[in-house]
Structures are given as structure tokens and as C-alpha cells.
N, C-alpha and C. Protein backbone atom coordinates (compact mmCIF):
# COMPACT_ATOMS: atom_id res chain seq x y z
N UNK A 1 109.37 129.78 98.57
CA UNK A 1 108.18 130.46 98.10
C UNK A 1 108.60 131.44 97.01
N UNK A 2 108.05 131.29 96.07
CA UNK A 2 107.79 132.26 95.11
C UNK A 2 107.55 133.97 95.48
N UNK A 3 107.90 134.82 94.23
CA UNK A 3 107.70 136.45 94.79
C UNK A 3 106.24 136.43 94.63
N UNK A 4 105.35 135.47 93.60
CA UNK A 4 104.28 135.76 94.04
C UNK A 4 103.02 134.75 94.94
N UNK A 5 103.78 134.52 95.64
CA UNK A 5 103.76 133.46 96.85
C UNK A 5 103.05 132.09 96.58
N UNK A 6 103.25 131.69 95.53
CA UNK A 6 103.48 129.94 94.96
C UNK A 6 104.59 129.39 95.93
N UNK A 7 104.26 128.00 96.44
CA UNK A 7 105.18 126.90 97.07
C UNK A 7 105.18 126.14 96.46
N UNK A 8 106.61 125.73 95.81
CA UNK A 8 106.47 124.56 94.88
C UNK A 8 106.44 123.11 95.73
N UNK A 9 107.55 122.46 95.84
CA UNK A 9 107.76 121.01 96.42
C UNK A 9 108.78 121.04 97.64
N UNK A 10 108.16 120.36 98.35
CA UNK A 10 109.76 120.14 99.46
C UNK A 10 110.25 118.88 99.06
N UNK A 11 111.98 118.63 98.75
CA UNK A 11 112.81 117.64 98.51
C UNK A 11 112.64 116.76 99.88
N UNK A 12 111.79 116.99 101.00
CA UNK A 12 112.31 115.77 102.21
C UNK A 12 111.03 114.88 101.85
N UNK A 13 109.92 115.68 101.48
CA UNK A 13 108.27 114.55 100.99
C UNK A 13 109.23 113.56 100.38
N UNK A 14 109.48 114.08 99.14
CA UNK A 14 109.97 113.50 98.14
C UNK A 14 111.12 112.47 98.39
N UNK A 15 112.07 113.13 99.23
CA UNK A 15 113.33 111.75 99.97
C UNK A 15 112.14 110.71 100.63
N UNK A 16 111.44 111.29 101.42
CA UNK A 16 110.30 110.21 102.32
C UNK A 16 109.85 109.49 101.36
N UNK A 17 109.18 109.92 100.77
CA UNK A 17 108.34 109.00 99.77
C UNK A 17 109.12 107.81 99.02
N UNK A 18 110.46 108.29 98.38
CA UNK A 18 111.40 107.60 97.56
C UNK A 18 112.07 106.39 99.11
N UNK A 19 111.82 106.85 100.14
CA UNK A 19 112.54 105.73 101.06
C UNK A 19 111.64 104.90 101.54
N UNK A 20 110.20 105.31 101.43
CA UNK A 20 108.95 104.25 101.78
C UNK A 20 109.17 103.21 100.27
N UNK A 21 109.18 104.10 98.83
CA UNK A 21 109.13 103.37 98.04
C UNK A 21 110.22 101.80 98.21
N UNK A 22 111.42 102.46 98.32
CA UNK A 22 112.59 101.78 98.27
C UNK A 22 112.12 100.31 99.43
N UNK A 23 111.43 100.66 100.10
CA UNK A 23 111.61 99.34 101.36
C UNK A 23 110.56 98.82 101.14
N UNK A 24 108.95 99.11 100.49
CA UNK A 24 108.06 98.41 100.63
C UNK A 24 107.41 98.40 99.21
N UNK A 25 107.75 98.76 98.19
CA UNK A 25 107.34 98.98 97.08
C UNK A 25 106.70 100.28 96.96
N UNK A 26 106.33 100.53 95.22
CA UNK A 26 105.68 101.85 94.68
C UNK A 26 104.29 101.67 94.93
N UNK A 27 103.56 102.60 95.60
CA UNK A 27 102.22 102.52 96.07
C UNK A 27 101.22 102.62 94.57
N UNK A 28 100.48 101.54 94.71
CA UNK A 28 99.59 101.50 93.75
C UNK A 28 98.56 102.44 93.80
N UNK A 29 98.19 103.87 93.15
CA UNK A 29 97.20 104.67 93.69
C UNK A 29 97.90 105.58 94.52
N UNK A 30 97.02 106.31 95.34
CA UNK A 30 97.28 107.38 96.21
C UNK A 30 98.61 107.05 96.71
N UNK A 31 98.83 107.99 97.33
CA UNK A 31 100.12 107.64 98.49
C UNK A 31 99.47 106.99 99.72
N UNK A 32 100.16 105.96 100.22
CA UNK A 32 99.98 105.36 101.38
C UNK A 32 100.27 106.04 102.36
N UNK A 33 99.55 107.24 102.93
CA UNK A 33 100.32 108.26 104.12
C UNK A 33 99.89 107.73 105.73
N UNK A 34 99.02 106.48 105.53
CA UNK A 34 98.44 105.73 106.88
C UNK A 34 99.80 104.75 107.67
N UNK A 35 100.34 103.62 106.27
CA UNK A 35 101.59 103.06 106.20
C UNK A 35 102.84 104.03 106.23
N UNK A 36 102.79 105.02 105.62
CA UNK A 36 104.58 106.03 105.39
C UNK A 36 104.24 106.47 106.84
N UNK A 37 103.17 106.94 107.95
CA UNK A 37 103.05 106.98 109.30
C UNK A 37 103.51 106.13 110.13
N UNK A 38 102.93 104.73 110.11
CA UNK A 38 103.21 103.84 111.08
C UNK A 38 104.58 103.24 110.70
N UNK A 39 104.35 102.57 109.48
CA UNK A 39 105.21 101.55 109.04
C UNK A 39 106.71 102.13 108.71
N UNK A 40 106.93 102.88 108.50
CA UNK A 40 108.28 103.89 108.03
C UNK A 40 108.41 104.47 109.27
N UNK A 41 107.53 105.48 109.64
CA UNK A 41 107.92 106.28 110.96
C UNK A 41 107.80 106.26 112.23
N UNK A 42 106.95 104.76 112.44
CA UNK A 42 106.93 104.45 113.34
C UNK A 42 106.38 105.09 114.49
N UNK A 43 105.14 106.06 113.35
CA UNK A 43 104.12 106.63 114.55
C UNK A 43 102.96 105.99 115.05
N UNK A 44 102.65 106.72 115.64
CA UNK A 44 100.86 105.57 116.14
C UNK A 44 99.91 106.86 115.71
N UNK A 45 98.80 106.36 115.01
CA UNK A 45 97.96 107.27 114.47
C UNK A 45 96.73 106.95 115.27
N UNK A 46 96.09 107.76 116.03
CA UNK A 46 95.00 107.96 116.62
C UNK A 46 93.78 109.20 116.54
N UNK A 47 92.11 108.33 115.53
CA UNK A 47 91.24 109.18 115.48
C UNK A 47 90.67 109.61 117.07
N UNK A 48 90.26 110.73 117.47
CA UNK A 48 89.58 111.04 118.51
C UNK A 48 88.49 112.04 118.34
N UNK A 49 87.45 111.96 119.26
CA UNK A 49 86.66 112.48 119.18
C UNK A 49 86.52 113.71 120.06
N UNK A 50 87.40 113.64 120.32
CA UNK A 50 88.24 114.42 122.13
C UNK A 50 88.92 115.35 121.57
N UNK A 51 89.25 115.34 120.65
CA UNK A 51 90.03 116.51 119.95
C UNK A 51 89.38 118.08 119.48
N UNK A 52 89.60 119.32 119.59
CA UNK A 52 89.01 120.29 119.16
C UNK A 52 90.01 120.55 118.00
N UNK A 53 90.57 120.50 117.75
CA UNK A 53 91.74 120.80 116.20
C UNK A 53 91.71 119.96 115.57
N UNK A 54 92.31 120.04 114.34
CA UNK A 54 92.35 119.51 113.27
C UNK A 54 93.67 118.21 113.27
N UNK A 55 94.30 118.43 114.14
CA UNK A 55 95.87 117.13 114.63
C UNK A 55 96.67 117.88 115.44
N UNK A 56 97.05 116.72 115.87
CA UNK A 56 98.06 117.16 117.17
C UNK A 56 99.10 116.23 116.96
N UNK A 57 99.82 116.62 117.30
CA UNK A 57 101.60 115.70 117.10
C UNK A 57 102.16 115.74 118.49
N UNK A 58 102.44 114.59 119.17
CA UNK A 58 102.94 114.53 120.41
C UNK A 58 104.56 113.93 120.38
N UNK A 59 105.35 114.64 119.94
CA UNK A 59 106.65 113.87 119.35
C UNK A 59 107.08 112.98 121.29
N UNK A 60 106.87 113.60 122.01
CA UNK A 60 107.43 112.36 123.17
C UNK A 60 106.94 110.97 123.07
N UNK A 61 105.74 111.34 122.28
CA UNK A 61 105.35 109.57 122.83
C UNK A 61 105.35 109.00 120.93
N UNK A 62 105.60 109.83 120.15
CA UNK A 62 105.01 109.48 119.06
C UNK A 62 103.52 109.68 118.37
N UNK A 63 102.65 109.87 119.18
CA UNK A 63 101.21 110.12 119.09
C UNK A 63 100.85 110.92 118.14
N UNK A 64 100.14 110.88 116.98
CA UNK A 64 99.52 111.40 115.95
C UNK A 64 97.83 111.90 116.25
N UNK A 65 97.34 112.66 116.90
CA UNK A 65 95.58 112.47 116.45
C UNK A 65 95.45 113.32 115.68
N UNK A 66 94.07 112.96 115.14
CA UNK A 66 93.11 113.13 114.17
C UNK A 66 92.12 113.15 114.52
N UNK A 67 91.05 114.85 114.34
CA UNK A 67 89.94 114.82 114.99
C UNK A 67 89.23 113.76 113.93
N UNK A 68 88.54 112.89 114.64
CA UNK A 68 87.70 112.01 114.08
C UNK A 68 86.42 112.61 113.48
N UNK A 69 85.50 113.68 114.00
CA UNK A 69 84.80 114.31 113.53
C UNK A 69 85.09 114.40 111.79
N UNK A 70 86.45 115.51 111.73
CA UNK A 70 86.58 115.44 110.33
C UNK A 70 87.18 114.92 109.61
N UNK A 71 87.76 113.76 110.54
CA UNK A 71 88.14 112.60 109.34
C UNK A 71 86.77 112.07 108.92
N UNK A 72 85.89 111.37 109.43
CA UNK A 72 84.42 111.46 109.00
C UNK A 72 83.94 111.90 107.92
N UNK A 73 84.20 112.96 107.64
CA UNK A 73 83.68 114.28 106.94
C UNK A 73 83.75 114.50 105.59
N UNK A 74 85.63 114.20 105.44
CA UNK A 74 86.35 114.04 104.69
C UNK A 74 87.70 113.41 104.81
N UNK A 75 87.72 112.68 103.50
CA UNK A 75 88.68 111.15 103.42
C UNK A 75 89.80 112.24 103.36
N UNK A 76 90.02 113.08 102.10
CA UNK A 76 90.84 113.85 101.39
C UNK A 76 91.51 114.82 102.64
N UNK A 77 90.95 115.43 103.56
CA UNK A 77 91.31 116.18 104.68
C UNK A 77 91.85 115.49 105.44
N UNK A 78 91.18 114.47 106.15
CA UNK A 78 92.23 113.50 107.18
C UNK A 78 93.38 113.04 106.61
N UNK A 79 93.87 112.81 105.33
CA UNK A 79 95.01 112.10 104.54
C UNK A 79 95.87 113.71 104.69
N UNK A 80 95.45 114.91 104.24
CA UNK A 80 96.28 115.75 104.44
C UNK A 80 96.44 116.46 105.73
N UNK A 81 95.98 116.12 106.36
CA UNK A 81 95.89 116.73 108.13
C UNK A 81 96.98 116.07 108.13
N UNK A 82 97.07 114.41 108.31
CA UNK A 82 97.89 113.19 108.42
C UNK A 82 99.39 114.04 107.88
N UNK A 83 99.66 114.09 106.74
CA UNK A 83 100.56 114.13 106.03
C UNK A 83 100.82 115.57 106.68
N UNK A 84 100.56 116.52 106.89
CA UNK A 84 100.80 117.93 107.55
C UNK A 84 101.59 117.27 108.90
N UNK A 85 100.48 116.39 109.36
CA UNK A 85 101.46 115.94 111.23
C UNK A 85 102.53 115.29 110.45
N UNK A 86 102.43 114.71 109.48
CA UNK A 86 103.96 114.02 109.31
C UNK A 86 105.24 114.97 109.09
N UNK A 87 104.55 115.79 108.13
CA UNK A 87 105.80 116.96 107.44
C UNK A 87 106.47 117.64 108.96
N UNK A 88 105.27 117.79 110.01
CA UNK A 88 105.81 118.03 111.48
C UNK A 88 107.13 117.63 112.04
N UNK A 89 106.44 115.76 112.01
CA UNK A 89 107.64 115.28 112.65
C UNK A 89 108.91 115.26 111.94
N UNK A 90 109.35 115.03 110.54
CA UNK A 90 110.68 114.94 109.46
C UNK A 90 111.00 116.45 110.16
N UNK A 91 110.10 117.97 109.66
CA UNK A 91 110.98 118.84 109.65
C UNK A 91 111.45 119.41 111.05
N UNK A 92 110.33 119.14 112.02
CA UNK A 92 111.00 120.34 113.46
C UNK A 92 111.39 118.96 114.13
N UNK A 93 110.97 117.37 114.22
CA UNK A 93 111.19 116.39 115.33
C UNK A 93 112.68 116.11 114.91
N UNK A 94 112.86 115.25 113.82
CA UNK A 94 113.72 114.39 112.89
C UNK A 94 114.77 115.57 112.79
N UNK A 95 114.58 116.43 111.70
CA UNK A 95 115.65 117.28 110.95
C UNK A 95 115.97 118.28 111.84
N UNK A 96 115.16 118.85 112.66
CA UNK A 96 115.18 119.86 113.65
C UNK A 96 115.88 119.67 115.01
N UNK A 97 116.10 118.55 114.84
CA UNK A 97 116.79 117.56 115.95
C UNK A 97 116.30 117.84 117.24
N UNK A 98 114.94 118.40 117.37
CA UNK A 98 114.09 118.23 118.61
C UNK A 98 113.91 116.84 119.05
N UNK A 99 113.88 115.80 119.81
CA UNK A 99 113.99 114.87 120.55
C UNK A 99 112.36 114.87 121.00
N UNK A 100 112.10 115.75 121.65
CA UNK A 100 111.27 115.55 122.47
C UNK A 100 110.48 116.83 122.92
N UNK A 101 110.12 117.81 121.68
CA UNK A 101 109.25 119.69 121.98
C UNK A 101 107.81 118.79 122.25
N UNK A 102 107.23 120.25 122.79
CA UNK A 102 105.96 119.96 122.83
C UNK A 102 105.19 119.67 122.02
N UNK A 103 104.12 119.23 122.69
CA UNK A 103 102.92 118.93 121.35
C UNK A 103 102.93 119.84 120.16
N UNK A 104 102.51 119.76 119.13
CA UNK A 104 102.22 120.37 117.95
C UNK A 104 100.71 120.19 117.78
N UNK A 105 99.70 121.59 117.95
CA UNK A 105 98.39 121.34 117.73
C UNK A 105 98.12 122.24 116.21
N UNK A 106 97.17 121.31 115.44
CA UNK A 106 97.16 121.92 114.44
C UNK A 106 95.54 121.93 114.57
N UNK A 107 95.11 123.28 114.04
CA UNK A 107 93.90 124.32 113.81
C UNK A 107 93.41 123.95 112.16
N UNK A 108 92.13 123.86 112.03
CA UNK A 108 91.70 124.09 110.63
C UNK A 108 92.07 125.16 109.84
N UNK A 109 92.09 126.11 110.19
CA UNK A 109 92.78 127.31 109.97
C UNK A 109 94.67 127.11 109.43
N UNK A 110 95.00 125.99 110.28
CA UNK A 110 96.50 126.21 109.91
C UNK A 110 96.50 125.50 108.74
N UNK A 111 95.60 125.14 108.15
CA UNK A 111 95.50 124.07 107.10
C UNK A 111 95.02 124.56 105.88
N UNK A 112 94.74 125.94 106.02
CA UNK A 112 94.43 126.81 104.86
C UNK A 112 95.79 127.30 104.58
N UNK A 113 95.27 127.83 103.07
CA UNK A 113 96.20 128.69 102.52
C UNK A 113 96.48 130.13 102.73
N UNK A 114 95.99 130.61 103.40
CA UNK A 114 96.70 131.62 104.34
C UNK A 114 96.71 131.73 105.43
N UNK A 115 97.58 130.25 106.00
CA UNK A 115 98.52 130.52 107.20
C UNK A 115 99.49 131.34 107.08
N UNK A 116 99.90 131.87 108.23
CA UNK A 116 100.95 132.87 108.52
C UNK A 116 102.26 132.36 109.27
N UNK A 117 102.10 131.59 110.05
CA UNK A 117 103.34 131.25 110.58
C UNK A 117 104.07 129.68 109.59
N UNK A 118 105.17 130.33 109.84
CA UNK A 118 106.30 129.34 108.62
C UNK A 118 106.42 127.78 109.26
N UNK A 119 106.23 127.64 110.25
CA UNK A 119 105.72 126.20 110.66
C UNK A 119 105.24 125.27 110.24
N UNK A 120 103.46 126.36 109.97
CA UNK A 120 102.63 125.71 109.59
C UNK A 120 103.01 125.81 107.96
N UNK A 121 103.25 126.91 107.68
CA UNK A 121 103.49 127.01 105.90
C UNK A 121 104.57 125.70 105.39
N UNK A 122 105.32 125.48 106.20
CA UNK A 122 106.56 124.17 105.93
C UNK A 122 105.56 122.99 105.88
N UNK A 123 104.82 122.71 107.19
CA UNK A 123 104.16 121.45 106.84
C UNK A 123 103.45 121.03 105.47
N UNK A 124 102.39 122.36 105.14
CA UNK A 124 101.38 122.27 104.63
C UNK A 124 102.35 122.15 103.14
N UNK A 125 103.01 122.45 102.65
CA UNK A 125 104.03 122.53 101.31
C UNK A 125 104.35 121.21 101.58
N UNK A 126 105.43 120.56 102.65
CA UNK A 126 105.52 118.91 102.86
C UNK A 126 104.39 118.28 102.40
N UNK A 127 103.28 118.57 102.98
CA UNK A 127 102.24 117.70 103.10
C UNK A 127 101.47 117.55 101.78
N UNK A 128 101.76 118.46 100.70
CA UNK A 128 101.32 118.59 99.48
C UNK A 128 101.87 117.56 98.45
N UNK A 129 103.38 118.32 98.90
CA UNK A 129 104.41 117.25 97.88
C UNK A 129 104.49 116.01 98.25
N UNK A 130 104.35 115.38 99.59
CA UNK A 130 103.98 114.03 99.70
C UNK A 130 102.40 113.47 98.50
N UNK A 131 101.73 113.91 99.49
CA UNK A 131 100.65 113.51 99.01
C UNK A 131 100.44 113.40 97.13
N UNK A 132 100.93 114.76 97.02
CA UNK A 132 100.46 115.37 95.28
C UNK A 132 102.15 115.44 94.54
N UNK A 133 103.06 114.21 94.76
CA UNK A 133 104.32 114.94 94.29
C UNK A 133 103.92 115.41 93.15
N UNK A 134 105.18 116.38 93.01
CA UNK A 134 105.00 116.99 91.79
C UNK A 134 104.92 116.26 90.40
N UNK A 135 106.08 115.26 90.10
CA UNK A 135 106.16 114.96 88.63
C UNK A 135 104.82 113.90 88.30
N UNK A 136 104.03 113.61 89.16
CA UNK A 136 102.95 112.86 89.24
C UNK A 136 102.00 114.36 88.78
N UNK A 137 102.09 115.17 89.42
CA UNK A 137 100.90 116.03 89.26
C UNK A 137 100.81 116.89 87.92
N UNK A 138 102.14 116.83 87.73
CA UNK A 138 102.32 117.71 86.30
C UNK A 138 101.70 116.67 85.15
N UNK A 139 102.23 115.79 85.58
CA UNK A 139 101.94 114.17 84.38
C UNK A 139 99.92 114.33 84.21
N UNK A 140 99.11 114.50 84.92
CA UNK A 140 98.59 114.79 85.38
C UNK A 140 97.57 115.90 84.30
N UNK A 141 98.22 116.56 84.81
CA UNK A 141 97.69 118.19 84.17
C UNK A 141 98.61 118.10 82.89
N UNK A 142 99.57 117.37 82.61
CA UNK A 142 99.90 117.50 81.25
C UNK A 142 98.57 116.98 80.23
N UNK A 143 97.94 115.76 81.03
CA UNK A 143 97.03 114.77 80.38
C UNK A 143 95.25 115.58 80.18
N UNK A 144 95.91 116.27 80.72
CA UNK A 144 94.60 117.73 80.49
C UNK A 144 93.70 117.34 81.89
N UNK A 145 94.20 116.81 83.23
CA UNK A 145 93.16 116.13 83.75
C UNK A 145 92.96 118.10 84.71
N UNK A 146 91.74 117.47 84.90
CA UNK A 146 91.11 118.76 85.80
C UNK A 146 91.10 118.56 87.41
N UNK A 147 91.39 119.61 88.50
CA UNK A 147 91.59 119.13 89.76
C UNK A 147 90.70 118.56 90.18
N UNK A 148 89.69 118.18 89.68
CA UNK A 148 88.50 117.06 90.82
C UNK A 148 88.91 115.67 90.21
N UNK A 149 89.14 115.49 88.99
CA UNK A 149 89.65 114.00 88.50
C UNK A 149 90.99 113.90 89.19
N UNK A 150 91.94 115.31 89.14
CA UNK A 150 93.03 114.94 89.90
C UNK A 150 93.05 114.49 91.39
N UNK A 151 92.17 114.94 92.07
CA UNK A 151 92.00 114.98 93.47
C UNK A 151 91.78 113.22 93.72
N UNK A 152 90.55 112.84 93.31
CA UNK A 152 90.78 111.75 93.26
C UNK A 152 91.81 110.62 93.42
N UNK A 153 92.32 111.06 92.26
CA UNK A 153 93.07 109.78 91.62
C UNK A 153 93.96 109.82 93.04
N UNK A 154 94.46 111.52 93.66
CA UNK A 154 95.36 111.62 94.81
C UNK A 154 94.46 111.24 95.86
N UNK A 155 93.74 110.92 96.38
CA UNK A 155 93.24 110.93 97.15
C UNK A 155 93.44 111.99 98.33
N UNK A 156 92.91 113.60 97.45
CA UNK A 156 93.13 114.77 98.41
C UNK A 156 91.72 115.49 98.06
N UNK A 157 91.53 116.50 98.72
CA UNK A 157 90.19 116.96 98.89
C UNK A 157 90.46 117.80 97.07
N UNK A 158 89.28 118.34 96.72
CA UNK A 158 89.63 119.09 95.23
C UNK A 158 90.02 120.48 95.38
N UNK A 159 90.26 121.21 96.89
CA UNK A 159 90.42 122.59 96.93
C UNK A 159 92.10 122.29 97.28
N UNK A 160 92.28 121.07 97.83
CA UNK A 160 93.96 120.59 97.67
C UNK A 160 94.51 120.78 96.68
N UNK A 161 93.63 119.85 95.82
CA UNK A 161 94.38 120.04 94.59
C UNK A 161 94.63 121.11 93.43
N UNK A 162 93.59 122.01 93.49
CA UNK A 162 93.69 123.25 93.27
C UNK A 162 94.83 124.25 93.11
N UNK A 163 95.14 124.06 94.66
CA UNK A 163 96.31 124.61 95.72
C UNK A 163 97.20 124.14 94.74
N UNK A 164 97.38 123.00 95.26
CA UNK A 164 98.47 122.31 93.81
C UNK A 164 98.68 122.67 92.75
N UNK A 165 97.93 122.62 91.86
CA UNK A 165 98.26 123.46 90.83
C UNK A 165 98.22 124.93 90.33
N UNK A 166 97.81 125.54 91.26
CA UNK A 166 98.27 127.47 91.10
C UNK A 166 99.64 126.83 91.86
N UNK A 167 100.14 126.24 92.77
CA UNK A 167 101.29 126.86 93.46
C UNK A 167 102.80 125.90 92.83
N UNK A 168 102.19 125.23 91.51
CA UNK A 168 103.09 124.02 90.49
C UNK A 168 103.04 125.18 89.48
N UNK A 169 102.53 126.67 89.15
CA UNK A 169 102.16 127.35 88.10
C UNK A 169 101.37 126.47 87.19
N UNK A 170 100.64 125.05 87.27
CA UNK A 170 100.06 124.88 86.09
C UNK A 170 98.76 125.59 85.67
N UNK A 171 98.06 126.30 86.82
CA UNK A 171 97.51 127.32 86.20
C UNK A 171 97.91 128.29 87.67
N UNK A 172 97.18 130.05 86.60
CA UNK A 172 97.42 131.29 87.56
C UNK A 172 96.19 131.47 87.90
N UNK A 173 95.00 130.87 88.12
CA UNK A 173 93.80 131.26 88.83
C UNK A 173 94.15 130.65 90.05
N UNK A 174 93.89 131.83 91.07
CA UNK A 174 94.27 131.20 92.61
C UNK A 174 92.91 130.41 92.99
N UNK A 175 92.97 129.76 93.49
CA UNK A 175 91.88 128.75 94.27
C UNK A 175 90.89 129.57 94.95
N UNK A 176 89.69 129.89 94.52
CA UNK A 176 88.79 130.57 95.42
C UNK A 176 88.48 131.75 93.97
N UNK A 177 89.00 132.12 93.36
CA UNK A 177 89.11 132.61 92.04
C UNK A 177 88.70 132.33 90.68
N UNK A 178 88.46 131.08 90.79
CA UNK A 178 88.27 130.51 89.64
C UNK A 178 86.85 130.09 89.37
């Protein structure tokens, strides 16, 4: 993090992404974060309606949910909820060499930009640079595109992408500011 609290990219999205690329090809469009789930990580992704949070990560069994409500709601939110439970499992399951911690419940709240605990702040930075890598996003905003054309094309909500670019410096209006 930045001194004036910009998160740029995490290098493990970016290893992830480059090792989904490497085995199944370069995703045409968005990032494939449904496939880099199952097919790479060999999670099981489950919408529920049973859910009061925003995802839960069950690293014993593998289990991913997704309140179905707001996947519903929004395409762009469930893809980054998704990608948040993923940044989960790489940084505290995988790299953290937890085996087997408890569930991980994630809050709508932890999915904003001012979360407080570094947990959630790790995912949500993973879950960006997956989704929005950087040299894609700069390419991007080099081309003069604006965050709702960008959002799109990423298939992330437009206050994502926003995020993205105050915290890439391509611009200094913070999100909610502008």
C-alpha cells in the first residue's frame, strides 16, 4: 500500500492468471474467474440462497459460496466476490500453508474499500489484479477508455473499476469523489 493508501497489484493474481493462461489458453474477454476456480483450483463453486454474506470459503472441503441473491443482482460483484474467495484460498490456504482453517466468511462490507482488517485488504487487492490486471488496465486508460467502458470490457462492477484506477494512480479522484 501506498503512503496515500493506493494498492497497486499482487504478483500471485498475476502468477495465477499467467498459470491458467499457460495450461488452457489466453482468455478471450474478461478473465475466466468461474474456470481459474474450478478448473485450475479445483474448487467447487456454489450459489446459495442460504447464505447471509457476501462468500464463504470452506478450505476443508474446498467449498466456495456465493450469496445467490447478489449474484442475481450483479454479474460484476459475484465475479469479484468469486475472485476475493479465490485471493483467500492462494494467500492464507495455499501460500499460508493452512491445510485446513476455518471457514472464511466474507461480509459486503469486507468488499468495500474501507475494510480494515489486512485479510480482507489482501484479498480484495488479489481480487482486483486478477480480475483488472494491471498492464491490461493501464492499456486501457492509456486508450482514453472511461471506467464504465472499462468495467465492461472486465467484466467488474464500474465502482470496481474506479477503485482500479485511483489505486493504478491513473487518476487521483477517489471513487465516491468524483
Amino acid at each position: 500500500m501506498t503512503p496515500d493508501g493506493r494498492r497497486g497489484s499482487d504478483p500471485r493474481a498475476e502468477a495465477l492468471l499467467a498459470r491458467f493462461t499457460a495450461l488452457f489458453g489466453a482468455p478471450d474477454g474478461a478473465v475466466p474467474v468461474d474456470a481459474l476456480a474450478t478448473d485450475l483450483l479445483g474448487l467447487f463453486v456454489v450459489e446459495s440462497d442460504g447464505i447471509e454474506v457476501s462468500g464463504l470459503l470452506v478450505p476443508a472441503t474446498r467449498y466456495v459460496y456465493l450469496n445467490a441473491g447478489e449474484a442475481r443482482e450483479n454479474e460484476g460483484r459475484r465475479r469479484f466476490t468469486l475472485a476475493h474467495e479465490i485471493g483467500h484460498w492462494v494467500c492464507q490456504c495455499e501460500e499460508g500453508g493452512a491445510t485446513a482453517p476455518g471457514p472464511i466468511l466474507c461480509r459486503a462490507s469486507d468488499l468495500s474499500a474501507t475494510v480494515d482488517t489486512a485479510l480482507e485488504r489482501e484479498a480484495n487487492t488479489f481480487a482486483a489484479s486478477l480480475l483488472m490486471p494491471e498492464g491490461a488496465v493501464r492499456a486501457a486508460a492509456d486508450d482514453r477508455m472511461d471506467t464504465q467502458s472499462a468495467a465492461a470490457i472486465f467484466g467488474v462492477s464500474e465502482i470496481a473499476m474506479a477503485w482500479r484506477y485511483f489505486n493504478l494512480g491513473i487518476t487521483d479522484a477517489r471513487p465516491g469523489e468524483m
